[in-house]
Protein backbone atom coordinates (compact mmCIF):
# COMPACT_ATOMS: atom_id res chain seq x y z
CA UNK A 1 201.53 37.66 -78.23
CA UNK A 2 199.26 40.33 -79.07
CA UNK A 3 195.70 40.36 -79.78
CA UNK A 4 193.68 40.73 -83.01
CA UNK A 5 190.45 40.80 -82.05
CA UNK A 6 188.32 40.38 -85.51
CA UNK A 7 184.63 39.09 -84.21
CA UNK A 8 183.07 42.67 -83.56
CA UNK A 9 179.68 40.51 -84.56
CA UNK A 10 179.60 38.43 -81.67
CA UNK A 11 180.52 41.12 -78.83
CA UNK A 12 182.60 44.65 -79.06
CA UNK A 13 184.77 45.73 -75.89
CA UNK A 14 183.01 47.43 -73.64
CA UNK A 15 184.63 51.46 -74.59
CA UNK A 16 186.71 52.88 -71.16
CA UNK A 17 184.89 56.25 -72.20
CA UNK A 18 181.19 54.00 -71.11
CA UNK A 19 182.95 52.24 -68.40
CA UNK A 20 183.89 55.80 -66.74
CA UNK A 21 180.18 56.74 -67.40
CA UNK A 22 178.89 53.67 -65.38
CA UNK A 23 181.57 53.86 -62.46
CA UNK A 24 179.48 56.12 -60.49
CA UNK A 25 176.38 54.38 -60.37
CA UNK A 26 178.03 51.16 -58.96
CA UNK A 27 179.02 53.39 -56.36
CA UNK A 28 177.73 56.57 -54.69
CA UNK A 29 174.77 56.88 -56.65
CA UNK A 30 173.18 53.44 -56.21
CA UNK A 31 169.71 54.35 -55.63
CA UNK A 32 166.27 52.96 -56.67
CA UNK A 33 165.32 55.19 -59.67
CA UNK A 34 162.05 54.68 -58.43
CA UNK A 35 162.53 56.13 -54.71
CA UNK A 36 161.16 59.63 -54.11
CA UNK A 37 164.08 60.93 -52.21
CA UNK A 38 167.10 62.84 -53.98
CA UNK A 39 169.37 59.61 -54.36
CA UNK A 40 165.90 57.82 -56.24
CA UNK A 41 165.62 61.10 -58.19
CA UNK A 42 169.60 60.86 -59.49
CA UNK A 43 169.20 58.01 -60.79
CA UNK A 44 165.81 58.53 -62.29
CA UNK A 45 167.37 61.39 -64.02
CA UNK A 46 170.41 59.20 -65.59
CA UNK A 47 167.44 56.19 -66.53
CA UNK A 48 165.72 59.62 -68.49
CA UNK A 49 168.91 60.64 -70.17
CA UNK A 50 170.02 56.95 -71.12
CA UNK A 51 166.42 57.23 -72.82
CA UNK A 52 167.36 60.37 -74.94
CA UNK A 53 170.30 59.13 -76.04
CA UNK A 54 168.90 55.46 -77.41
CA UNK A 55 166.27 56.97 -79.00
CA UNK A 56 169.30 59.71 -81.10
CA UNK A 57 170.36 57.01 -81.94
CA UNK A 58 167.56 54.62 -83.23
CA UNK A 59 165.41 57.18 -84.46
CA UNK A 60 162.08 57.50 -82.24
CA UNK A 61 160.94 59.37 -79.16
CA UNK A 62 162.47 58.42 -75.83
CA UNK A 63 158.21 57.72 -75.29
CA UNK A 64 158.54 54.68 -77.63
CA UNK A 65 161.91 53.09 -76.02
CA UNK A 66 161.56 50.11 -73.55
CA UNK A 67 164.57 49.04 -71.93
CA UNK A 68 165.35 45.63 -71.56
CA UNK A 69 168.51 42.84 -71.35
CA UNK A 70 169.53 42.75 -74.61
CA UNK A 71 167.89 41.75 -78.10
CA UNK A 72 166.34 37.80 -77.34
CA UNK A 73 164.34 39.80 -74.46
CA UNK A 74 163.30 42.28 -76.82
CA UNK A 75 162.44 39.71 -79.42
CA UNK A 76 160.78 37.63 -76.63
CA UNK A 77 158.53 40.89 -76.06
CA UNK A 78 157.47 41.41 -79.49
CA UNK A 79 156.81 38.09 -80.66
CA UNK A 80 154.87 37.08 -77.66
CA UNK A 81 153.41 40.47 -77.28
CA UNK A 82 152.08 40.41 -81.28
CA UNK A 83 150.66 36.82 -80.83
CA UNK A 84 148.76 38.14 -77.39
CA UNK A 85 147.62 41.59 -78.64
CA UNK A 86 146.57 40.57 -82.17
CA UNK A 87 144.16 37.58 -81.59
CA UNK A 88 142.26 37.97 -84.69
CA UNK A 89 145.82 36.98 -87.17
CA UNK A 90 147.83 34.16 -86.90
CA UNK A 91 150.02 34.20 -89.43
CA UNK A 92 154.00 35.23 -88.88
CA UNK A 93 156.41 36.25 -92.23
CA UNK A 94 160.27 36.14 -91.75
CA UNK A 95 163.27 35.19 -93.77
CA UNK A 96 165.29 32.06 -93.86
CA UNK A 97 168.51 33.51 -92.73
CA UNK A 98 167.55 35.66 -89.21
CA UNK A 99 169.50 34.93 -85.90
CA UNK A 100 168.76 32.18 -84.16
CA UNK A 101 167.12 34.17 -81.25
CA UNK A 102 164.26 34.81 -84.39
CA UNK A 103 164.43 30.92 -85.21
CA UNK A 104 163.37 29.89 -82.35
CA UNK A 105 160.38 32.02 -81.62
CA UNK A 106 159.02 30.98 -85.00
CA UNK A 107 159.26 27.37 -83.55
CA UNK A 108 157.42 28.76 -80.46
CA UNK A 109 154.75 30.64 -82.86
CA UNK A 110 154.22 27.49 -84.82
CA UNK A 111 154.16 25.47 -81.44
CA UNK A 112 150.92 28.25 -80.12
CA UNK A 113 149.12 26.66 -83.26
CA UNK A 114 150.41 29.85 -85.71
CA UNK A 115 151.73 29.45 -89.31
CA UNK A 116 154.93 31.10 -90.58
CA UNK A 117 156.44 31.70 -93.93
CA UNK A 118 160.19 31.90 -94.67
CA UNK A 119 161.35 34.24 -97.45
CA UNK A 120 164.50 33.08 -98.77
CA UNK A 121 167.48 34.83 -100.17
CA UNK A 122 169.30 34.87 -103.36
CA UNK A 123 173.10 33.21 -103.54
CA UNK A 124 174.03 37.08 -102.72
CA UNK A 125 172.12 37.12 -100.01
CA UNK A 126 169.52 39.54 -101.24
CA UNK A 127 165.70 39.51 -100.70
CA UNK A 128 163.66 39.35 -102.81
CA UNK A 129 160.63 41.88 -102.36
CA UNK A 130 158.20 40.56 -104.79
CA UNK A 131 158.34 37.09 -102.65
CA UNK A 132 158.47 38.68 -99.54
CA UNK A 133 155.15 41.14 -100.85
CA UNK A 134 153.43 37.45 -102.13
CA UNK A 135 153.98 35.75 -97.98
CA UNK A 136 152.25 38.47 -96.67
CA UNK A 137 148.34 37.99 -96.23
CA UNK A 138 145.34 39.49 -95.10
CA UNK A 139 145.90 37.73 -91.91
CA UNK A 140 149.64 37.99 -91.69
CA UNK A 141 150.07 39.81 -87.75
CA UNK A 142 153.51 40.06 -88.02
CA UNK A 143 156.75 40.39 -90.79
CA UNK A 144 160.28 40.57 -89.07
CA UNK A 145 163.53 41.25 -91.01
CA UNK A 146 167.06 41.86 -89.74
CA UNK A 147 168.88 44.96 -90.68
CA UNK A 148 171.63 43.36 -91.44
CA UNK A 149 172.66 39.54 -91.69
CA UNK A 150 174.75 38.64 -88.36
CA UNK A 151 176.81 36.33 -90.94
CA UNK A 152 176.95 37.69 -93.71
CA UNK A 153 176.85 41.17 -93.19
CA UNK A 154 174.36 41.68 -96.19
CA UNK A 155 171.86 44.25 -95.56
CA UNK A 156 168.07 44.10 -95.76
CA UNK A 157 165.80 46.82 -97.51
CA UNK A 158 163.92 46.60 -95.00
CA UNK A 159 162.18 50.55 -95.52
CA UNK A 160 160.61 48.44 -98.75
CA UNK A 161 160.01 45.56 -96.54
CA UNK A 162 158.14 48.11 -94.27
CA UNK A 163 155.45 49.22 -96.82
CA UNK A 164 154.84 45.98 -97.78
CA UNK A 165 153.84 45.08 -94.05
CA UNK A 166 152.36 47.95 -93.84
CA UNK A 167 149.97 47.86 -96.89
CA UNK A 168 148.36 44.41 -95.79
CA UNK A 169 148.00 45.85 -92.47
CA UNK A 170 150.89 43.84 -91.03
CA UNK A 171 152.71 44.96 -87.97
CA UNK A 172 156.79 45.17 -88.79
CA UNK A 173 159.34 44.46 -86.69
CA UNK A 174 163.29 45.14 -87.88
CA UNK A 175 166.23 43.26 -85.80
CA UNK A 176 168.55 45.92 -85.92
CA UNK A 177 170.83 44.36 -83.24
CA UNK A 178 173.61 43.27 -86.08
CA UNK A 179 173.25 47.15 -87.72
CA UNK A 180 173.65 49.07 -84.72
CA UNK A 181 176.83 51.36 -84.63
CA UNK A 182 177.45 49.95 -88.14
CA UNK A 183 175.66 52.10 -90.20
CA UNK A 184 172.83 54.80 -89.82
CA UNK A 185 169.64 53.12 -88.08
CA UNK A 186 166.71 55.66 -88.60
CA UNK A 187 163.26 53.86 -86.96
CA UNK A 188 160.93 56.40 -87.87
CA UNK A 189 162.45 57.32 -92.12
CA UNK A 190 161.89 52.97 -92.39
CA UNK A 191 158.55 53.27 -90.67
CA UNK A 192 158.85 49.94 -88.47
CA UNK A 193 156.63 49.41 -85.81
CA UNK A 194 159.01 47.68 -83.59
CA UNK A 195 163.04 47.32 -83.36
CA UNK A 196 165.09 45.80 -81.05
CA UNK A 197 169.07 46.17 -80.29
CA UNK A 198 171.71 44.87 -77.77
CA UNK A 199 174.20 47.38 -76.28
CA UNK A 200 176.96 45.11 -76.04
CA UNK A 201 177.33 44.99 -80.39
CA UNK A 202 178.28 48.60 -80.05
CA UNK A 203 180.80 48.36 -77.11
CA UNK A 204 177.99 49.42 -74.18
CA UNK A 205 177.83 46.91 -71.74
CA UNK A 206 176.51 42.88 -71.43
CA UNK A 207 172.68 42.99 -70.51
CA UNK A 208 171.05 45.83 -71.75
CA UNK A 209 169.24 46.28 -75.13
CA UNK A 210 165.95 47.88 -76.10
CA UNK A 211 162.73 47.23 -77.82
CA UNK A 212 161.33 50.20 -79.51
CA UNK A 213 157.78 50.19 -79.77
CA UNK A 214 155.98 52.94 -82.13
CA UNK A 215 153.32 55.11 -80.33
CA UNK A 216 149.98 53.53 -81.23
CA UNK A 217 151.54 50.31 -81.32
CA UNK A 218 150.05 48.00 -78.20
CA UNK A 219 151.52 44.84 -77.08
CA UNK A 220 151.42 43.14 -73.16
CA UNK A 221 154.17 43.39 -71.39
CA UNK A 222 156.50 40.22 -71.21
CA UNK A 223 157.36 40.71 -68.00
CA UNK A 224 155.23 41.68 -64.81
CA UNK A 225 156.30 42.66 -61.52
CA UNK A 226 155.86 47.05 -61.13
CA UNK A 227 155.33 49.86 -62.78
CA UNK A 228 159.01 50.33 -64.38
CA UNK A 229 159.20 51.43 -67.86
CA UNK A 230 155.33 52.71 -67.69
CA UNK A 231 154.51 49.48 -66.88
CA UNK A 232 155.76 47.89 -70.15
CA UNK A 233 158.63 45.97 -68.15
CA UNK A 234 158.55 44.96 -64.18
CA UNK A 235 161.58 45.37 -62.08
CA UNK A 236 164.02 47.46 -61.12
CA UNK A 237 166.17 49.48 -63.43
CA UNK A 238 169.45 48.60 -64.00
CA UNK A 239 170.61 52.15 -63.68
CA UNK A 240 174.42 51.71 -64.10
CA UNK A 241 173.53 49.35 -67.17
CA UNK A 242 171.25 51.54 -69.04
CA UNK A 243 174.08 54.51 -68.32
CA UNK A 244 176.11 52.80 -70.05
CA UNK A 245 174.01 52.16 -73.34
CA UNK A 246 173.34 55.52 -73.19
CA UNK A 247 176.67 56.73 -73.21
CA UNK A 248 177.52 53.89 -76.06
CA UNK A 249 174.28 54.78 -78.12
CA UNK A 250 175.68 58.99 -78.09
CA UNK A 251 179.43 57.39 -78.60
CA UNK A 252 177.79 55.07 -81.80
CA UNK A 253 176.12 58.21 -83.50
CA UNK A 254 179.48 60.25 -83.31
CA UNK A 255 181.86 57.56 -84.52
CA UNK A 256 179.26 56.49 -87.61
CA UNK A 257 182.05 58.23 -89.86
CA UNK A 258 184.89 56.05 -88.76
CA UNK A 259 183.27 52.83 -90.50
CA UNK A 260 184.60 54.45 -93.65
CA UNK A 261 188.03 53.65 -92.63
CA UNK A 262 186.93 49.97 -91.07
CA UNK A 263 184.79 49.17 -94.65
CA UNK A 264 188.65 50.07 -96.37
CA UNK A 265 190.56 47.63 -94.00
CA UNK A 266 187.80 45.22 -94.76
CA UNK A 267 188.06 45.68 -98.16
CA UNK A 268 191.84 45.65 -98.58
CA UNK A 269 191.62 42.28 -96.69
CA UNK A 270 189.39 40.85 -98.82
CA UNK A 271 191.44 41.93 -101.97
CA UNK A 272 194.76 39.85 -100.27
CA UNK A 273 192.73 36.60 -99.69
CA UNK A 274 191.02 36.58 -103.12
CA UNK A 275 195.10 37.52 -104.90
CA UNK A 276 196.94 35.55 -102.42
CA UNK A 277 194.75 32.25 -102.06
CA UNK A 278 192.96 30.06 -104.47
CA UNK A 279 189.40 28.40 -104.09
CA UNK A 280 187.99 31.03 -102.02
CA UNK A 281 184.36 33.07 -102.16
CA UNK A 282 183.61 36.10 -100.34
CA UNK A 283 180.01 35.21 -99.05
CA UNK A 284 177.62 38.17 -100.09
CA UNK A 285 180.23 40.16 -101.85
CA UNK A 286 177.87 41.07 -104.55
CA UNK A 287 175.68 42.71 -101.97
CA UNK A 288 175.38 45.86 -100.14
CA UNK A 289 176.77 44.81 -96.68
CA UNK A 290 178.09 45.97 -93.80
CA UNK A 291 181.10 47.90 -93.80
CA UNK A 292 182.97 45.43 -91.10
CA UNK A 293 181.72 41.78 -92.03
CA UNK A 294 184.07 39.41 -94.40
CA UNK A 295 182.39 36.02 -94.69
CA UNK A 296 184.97 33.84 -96.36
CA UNK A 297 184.76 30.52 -98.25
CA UNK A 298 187.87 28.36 -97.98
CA UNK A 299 187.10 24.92 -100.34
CA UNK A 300 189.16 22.47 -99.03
CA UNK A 301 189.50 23.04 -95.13
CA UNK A 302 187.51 23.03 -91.84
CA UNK A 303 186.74 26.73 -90.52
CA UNK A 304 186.78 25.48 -87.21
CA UNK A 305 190.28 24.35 -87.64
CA UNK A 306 191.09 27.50 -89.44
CA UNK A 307 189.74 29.45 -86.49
CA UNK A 308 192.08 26.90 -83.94
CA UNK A 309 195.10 27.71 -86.13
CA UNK A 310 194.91 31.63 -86.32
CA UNK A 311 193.61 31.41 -82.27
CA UNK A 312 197.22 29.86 -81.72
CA UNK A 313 198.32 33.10 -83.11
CA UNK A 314 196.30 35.13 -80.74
CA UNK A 315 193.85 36.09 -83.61
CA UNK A 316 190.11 36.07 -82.59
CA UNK A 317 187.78 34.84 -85.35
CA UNK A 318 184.45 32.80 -85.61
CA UNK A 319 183.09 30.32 -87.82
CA UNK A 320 180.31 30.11 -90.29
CA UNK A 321 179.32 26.45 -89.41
CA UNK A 322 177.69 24.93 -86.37
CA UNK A 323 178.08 21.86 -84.73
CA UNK A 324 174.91 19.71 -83.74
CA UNK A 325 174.78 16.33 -82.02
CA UNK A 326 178.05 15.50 -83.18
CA UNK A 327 177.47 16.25 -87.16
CA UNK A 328 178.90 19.25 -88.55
CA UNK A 329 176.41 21.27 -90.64
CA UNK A 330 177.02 24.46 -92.61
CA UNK A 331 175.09 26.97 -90.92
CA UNK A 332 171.36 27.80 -91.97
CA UNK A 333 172.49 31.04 -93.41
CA UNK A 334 175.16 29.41 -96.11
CA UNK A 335 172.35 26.55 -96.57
CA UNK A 336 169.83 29.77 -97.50
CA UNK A 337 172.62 31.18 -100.14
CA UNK A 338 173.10 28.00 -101.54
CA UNK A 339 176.47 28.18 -100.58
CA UNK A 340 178.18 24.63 -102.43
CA UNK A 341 179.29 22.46 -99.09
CA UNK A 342 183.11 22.77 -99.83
CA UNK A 343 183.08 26.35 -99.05
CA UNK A 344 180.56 26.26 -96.57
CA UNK A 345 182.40 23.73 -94.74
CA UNK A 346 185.18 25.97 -94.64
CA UNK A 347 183.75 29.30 -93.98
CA UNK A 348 185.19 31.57 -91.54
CA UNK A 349 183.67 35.32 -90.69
CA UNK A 350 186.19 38.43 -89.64
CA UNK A 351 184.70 41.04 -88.37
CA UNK A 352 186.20 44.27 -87.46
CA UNK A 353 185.94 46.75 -85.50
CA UNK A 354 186.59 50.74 -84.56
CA UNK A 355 189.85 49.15 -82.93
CA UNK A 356 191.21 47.39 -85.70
CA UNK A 357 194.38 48.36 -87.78
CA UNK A 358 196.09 48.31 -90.74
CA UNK A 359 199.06 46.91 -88.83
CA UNK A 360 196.56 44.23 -87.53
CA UNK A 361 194.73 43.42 -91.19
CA UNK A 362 198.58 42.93 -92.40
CA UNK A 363 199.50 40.57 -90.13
CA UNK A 364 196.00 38.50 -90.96
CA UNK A 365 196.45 38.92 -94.62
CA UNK A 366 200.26 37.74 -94.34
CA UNK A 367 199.30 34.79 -92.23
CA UNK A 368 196.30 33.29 -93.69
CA UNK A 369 197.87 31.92 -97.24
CA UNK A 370 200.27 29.64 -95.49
CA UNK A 371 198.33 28.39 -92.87
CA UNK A 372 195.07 27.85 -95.21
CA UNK A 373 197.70 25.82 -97.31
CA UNK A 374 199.15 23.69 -94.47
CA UNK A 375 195.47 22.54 -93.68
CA UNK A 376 194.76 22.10 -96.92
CA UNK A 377 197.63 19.65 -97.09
CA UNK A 378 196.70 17.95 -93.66
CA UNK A 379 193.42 16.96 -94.92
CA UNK A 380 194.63 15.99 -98.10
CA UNK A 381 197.24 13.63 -96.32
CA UNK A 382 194.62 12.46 -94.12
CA UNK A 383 192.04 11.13 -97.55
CA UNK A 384 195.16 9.37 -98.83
CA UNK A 385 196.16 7.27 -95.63
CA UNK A 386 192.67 6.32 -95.59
């Protein structure tokens, strides 16, 4: 059985082109970038280059790049950086659909004694900039918006979003970890003040991200320990790692262009599910989104069982819905998009990649109709005898 790997969202494969880049430094050159002999000084030089090449790709100076395990570290640094360096405002603006990883530090902002204010989303998905521009307030520290919805796939404005932070003297923060390798990520043209990625969503490797934090900008350090990363982040570099971001950050810029073809596999999948099956939405489909997400509505079924079915067939998918002691619950994102429980219940996400075919999409598109059916008909069976 052959794989059809369609949840790009969660985790890409790691690209053989990054994997040859890293090799080396796992090897023969394994030395402390910080050691002042020529083997320190190697891989000093690949922890400087790794730096260039993040910073092509998110749009700063390598100066304003702090390397770190992926994107909850980097959001970790902001948040509890913000709250430490900006004593004087308390007060923390986000939106009601950003990862979990965001969730939880507004618990942990509220739980310091802060307030926070949700912006919602329209049943699109869209925000709404004149209620986002009302949350803000004099002494608002912080506003953080995702790039792009990790469910969805709908994208944020967040260069408007930006100015509005920005006018009431707000600090701005952009979760670009979802975006990244997607579509074009520009930190400096959407003025943010802080951004944060994970290398792994654009096939680098498993435990390396960044936080990008504007020049001017100040916040402590999250964690202590030596001077690494100008003393922004103790401890020493994960050279091979942050090789291979690099190399995936210069592979991401070149291959932008290819999403053209992905957004056209997306689309033509789409276009079978809505002609070939009946009672199903296409979360966000009136929205600008990303060019590889397909958020899909089935009324009638359980995505997780939709997912078990088409994982029998060696076909990788995730679900929309989360499970929580024991009670299934559509997940905060549908709840935000007021996304009727029938189709939330049965909501399943694709999301493809620079690896994924036509041949792949056809086999997906040819499948789904008959096995959405059969469950349909399960569960229907299953109300009767009861």
């Amino acid at each position: 059985m052959d794989l059809i790997y369609l949840d790009h969202n969660a985790t890409t494969p790691l690209d053989p082109e990054v994997f040859e880049a890293m090799r080396p430094w796992f090897t023969e050159r394994f030395g402390n970038a910080s050691a002042a002999y020529a083997l320190g000084h190697l891989s000093d030089g690949a922890v400087v280059a790794a730096r260039e090449q993040a910073a092509a790709l998110v749009g700063c100076t390598p100066a304003e790049i702090v390397f770190t395990s992926g994107g909850t570290e980097s959001l970790n640094h902001a948040f509890r950086g913000v709250w430490e360096g900006v004593p004087a405002k308390r007060h923390l603006v986000t939106t009601a659909v950003e990862h979990p990883a965001v969730r939880a530090l507004v618990g942990w902002w509220k739980g310091q004694g802060g307030e926070a204010t949700d912006v919602g989303v329209d049943d699109a998905g869209h925000l709404d900039l004149d209620t986002l521009e009302a949350a803000v307030r004099p002494d608002t520290a912080l506003v953080a918006v995702m790039a792009a919805n990790n469910e969805s796939g709908v994208l944020f404005p967040v260069a408007d979003a930006a100015r509005i932070a920005k006018a009431r003297g707000a600090l701005f923060l952009v979760d670009a970890t979802q975006a990244m390798g997607k579509i074009p990520v520009d930190a400096g043209a959407w003025g943010v003040d802080l951004l944060c990625l994970s290398g792994h969503k654009f096939h680098g490797p498993k435990g390396t991200g960044l936080l990008m934090i504007r020049r001017g900008v100040r916040l402590k350090p999250l964690m202590l320990g030596g001077s690494q990363e100008r003393g922004r982040r103790g401890g020493t570099e994960n050279v091979p790692g942050l090789v291979g971001l690099g190399k995936a950050a210069e592979l991401a810029k070149a291959r932008l262009p290819e999403m053209a073809r992905v957004r056209g596999l997306r689309d033509a999948l789409e276009a079978r599910i809505l002609a070939d099956i009946p009672d199903v939405r296409i979360h966000g489909a009136a929205a600008d989104r990303l060019p590889n997400t397909c958020l899909v509505g089935f009324a009638g079924i359980e995505g997780e069982a939709l997912q078990l079915k088409l994982a029998e067939h060696g076909i990788c998918v995730s679900t929309g819905s989360a499970c929580s002691t024991g009670m299934r619950e559509p997940s905060h994102v549908l709840r935000a998009m007021h996304v009727p429980d029938t189709y939330a219940q049965g909501t399943v996400r694709f999301s493809l990649g620079l690896g994924t075919t036509a041949a792949q999409i056809q086999v997906l598109a040819t499948l789904l109709p008959g096995v959405v059916a059969g469950l349909r008909r399960g569960l229907g069976n299953a109300a009767s005898a009861r």
